[in-house]
Protein backbone atom coordinates (compact mmCIF):
# COMPACT_ATOMS: atom_id res chain seq x y z
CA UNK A 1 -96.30 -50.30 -47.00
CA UNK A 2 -94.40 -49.36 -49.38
CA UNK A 3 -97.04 -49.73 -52.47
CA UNK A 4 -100.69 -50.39 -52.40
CA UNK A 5 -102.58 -51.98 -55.49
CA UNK A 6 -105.41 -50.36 -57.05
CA UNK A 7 -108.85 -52.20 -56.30
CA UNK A 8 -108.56 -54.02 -59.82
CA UNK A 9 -106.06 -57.56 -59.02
CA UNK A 10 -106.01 -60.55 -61.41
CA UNK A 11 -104.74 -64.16 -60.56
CA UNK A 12 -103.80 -65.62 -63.67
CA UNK A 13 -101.71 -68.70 -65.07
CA UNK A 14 -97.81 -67.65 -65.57
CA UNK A 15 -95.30 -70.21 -67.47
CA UNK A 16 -91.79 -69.94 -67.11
CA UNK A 17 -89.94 -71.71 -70.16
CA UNK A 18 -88.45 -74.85 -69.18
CA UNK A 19 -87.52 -77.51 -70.67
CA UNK A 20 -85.73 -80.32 -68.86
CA UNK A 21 -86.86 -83.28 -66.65
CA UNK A 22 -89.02 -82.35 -64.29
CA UNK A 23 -92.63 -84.42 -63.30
CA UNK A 24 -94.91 -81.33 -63.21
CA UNK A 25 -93.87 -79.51 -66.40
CA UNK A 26 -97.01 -78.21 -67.93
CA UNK A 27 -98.19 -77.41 -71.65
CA UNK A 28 -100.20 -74.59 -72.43
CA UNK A 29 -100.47 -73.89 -76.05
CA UNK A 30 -101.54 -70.07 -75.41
CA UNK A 31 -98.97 -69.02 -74.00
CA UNK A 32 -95.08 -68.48 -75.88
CA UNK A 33 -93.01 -70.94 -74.06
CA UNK A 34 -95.78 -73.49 -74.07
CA UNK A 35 -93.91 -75.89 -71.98
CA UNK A 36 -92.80 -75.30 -68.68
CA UNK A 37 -93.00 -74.38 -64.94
CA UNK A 38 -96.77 -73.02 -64.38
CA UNK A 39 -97.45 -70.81 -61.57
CA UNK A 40 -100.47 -68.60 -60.51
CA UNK A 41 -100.13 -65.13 -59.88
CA UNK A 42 -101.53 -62.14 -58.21
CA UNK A 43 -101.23 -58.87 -60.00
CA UNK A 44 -102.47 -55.25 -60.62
CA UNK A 45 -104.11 -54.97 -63.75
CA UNK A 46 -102.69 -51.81 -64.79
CA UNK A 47 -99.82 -51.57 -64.45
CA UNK A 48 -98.67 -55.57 -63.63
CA UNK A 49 -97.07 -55.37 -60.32
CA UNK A 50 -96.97 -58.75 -58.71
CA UNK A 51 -98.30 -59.06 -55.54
CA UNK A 52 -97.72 -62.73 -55.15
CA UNK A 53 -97.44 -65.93 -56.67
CA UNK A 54 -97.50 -69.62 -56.53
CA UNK A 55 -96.31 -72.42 -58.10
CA UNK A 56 -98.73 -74.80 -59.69
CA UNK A 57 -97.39 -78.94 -59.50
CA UNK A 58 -101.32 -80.07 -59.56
CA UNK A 59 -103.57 -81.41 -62.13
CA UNK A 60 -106.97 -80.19 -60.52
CA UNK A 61 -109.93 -77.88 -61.85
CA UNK A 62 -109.55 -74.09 -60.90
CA UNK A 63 -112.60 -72.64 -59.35
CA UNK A 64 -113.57 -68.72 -59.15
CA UNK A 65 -114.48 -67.05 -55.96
CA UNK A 66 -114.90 -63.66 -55.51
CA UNK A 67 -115.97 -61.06 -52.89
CA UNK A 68 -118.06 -58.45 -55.07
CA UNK A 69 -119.94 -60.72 -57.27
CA UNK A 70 -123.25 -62.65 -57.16
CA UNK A 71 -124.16 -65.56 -59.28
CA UNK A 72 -126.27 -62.95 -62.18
CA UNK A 73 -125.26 -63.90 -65.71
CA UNK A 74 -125.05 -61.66 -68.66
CA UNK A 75 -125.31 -62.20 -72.12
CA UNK A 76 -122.26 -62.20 -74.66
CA UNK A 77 -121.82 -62.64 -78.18
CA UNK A 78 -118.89 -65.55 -79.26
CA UNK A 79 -117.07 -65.42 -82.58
CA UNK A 80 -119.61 -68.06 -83.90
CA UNK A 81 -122.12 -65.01 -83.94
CA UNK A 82 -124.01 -66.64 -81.18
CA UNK A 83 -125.52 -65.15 -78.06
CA UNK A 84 -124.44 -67.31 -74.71
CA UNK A 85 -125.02 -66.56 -70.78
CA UNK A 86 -121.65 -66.35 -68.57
CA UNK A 87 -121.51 -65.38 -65.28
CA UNK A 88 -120.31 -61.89 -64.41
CA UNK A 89 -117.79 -63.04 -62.64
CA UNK A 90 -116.14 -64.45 -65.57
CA UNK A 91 -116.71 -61.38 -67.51
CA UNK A 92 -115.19 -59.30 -65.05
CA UNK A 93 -112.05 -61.63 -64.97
CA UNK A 94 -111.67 -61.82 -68.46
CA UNK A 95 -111.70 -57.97 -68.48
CA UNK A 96 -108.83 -57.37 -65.63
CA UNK A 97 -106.60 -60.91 -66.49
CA UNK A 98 -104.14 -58.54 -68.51
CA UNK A 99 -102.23 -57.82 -65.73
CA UNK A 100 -100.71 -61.15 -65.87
CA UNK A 101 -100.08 -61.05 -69.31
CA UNK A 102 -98.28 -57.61 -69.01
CA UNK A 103 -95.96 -58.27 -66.59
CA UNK A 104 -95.12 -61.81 -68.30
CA UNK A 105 -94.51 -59.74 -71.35
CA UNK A 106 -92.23 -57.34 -69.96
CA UNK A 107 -90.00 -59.48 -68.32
CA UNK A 108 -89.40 -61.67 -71.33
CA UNK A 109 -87.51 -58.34 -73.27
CA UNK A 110 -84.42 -57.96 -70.78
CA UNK A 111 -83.94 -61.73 -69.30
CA UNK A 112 -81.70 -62.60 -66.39
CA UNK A 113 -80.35 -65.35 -68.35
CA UNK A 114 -79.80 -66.10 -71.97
CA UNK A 115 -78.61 -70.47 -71.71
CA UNK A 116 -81.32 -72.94 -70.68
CA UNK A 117 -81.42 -74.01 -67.10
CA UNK A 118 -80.56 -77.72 -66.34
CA UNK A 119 -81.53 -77.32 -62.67
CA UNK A 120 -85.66 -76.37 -62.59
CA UNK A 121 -84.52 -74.30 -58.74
CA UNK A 122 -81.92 -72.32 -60.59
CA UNK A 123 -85.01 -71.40 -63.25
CA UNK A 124 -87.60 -70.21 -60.72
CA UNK A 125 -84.59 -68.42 -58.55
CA UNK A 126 -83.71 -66.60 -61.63
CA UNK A 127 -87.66 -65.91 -62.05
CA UNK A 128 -87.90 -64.65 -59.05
CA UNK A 129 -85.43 -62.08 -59.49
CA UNK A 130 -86.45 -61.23 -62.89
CA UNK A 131 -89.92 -60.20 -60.60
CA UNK A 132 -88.48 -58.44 -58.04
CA UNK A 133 -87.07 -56.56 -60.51
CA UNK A 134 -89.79 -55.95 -61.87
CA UNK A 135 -91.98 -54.82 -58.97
CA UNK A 136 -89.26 -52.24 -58.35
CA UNK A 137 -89.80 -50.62 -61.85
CA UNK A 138 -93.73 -49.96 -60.68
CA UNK A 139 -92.14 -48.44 -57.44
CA UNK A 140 -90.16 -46.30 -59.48
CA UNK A 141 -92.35 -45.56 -61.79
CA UNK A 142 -95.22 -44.58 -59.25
CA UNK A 143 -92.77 -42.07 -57.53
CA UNK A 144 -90.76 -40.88 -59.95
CA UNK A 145 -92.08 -37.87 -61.82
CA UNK A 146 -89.79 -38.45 -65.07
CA UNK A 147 -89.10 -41.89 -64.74
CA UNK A 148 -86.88 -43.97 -66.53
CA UNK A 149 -87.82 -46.46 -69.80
CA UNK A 150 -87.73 -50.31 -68.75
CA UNK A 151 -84.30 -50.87 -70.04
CA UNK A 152 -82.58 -48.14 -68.47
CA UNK A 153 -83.72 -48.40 -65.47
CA UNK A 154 -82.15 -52.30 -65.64
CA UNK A 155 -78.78 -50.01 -66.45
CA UNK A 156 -78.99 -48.57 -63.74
CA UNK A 157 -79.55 -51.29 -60.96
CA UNK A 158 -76.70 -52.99 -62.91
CA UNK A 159 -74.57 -49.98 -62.41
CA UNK A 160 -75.12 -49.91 -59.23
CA UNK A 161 -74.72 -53.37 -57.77
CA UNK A 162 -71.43 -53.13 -59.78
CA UNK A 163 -70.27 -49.96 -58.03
CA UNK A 164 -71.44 -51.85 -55.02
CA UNK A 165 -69.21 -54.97 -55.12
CA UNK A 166 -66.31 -53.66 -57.07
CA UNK A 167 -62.77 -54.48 -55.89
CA UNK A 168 -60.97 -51.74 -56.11
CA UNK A 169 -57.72 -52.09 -58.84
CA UNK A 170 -54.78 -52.80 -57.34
CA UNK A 171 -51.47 -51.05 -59.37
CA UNK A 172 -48.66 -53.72 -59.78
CA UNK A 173 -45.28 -51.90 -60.46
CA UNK A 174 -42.42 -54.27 -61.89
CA UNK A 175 -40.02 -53.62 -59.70
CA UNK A 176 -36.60 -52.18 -60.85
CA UNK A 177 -33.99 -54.22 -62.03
CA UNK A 178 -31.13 -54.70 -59.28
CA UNK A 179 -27.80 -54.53 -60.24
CA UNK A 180 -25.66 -58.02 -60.01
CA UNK A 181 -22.26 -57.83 -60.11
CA UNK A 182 -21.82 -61.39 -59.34
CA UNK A 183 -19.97 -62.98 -61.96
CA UNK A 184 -21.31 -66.95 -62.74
CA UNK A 185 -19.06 -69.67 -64.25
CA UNK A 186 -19.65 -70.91 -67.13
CA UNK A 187 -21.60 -73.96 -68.66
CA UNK A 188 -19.93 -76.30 -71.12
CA UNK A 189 -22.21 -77.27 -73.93
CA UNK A 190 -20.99 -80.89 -74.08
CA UNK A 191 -20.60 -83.09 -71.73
CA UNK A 192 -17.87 -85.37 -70.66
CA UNK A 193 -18.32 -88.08 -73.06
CA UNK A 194 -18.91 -85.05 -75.68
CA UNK A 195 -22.37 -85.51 -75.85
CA UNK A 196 -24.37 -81.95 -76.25
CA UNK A 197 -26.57 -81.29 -73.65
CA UNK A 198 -29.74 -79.35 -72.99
CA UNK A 199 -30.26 -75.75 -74.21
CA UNK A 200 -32.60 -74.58 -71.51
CA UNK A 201 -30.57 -72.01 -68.76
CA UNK A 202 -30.08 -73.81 -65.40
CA UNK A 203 -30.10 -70.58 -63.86
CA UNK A 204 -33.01 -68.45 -62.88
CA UNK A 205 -34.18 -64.70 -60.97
CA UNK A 206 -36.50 -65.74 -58.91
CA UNK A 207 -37.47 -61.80 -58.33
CA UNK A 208 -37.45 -60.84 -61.79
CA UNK A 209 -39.25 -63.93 -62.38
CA UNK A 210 -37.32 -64.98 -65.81
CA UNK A 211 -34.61 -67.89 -66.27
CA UNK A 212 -31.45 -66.41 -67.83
CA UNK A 213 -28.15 -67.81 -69.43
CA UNK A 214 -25.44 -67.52 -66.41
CA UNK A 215 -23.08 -65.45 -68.99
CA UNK A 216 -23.71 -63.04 -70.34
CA UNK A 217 -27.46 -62.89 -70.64
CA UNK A 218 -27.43 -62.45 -66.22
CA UNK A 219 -25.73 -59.48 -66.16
CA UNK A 220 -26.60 -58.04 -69.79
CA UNK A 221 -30.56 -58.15 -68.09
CA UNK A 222 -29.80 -56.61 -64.81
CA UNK A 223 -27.59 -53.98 -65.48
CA UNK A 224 -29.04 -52.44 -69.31
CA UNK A 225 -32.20 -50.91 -69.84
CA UNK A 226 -33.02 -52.05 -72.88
CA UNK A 227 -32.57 -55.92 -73.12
């Protein structure tokens, strides 16, 4: 393994902004998208690594279960100034749910994409990246002893996959001008009746690439160095 949480995990509600047709898209006026894909997911709390996550297409109630807790209450104050019981459990949650929020947060600054999605698969693809990129900053940051700041560390991975899949340049020469000697007859500009006919050269270099009057603009181009 190549990372191991700390004990403190959170499974919280994640919404990726979408907003095209799709029959599950859900509103959540909390969060900054408020409409979109909704998906649970599994993080540390301190530091918002993402150990897993699911996408939500139901309607139903979520319950809590956990491991370390009994059903004791404790007492809390609300904003109305009023004292009410909750369950620990829901304390507890409410005090570890951040890391949720933080890695939400920090993937929203440097964005895989900047044009809205028609296709809801390209969106959660692109998510999904945008995660695994983030779950290798934690890596980093855990074994580095200077690490880098967020956005260059994206530099760098860029940088990399570039170097990667580069082709390498390929140097064109023109090749040099041969020398013609051939000498072309020429064109009458009018026909038999008198008529004038087309301007355009009849006569072209097929390895110079260029059409060129048969005299004297064939020779002039093959044989000078300045044309």
């Amino acid at each position: 393994r190549a990372y191991v949480p700390e004990r403190d995990v959170s499974v919280d509600e994640s919404l990726m902004a979408y907003k095209g047709r799709l029959s599950w898209i859900q509103y959540i006026a909390s969060k900054r998208a408020q409409f979109g894909i909704k998906s649970y997911m599994l993080c540390e709390s301190s530091t918002g690594y993402i150990w897993n996550s699911v996408i939500y297409t139901d309607k139903k109630d979520v319950c809590l279960m956990s491991t370390v807790h009994n059903i004791s209450t404790a007492t809390v104050h609300t904003k109305g100034g009023k004292d009410v019981l909750k369950p620990q459990v829901v304390i507890d949650y409410n005090c570890t749910m951040r890391g949720v929020d933080r890695s939400d947060q920090a993937m929203t600054f440097y964005l895989t994409m900047r044009k809205q999605q028609k296709k809801y698969y390209k969106k959660i693809f692109r998510n999904l990246l945008e995660q695994c990129l983030w779950n290798t900053y934690i890596l980093h940051r855990a074994g580095s002893d200077r690490p880098l700041v967020h956005a260059d560390f994206i530099w760098k991975v860029a940088e990399q996959i570039f170097v990667k899949h580069q082709m390498p340049s390929v140097d064109v020469n023109r090749p040099g001008r041969c020398a013609v000697g051939v000498a072309h007859p020429e064109t009458p500009n009018r026909d038999d009746k008198g008529k004038k006919i087309r301007k355009e050269s009849r006569f072209y270099c097929p390895d110079c690439d260029v059409g060129l009057c048969a005299v004297p603009c064939f020779k002039m181009y093959h044989t000078q160095d300045v044309y």
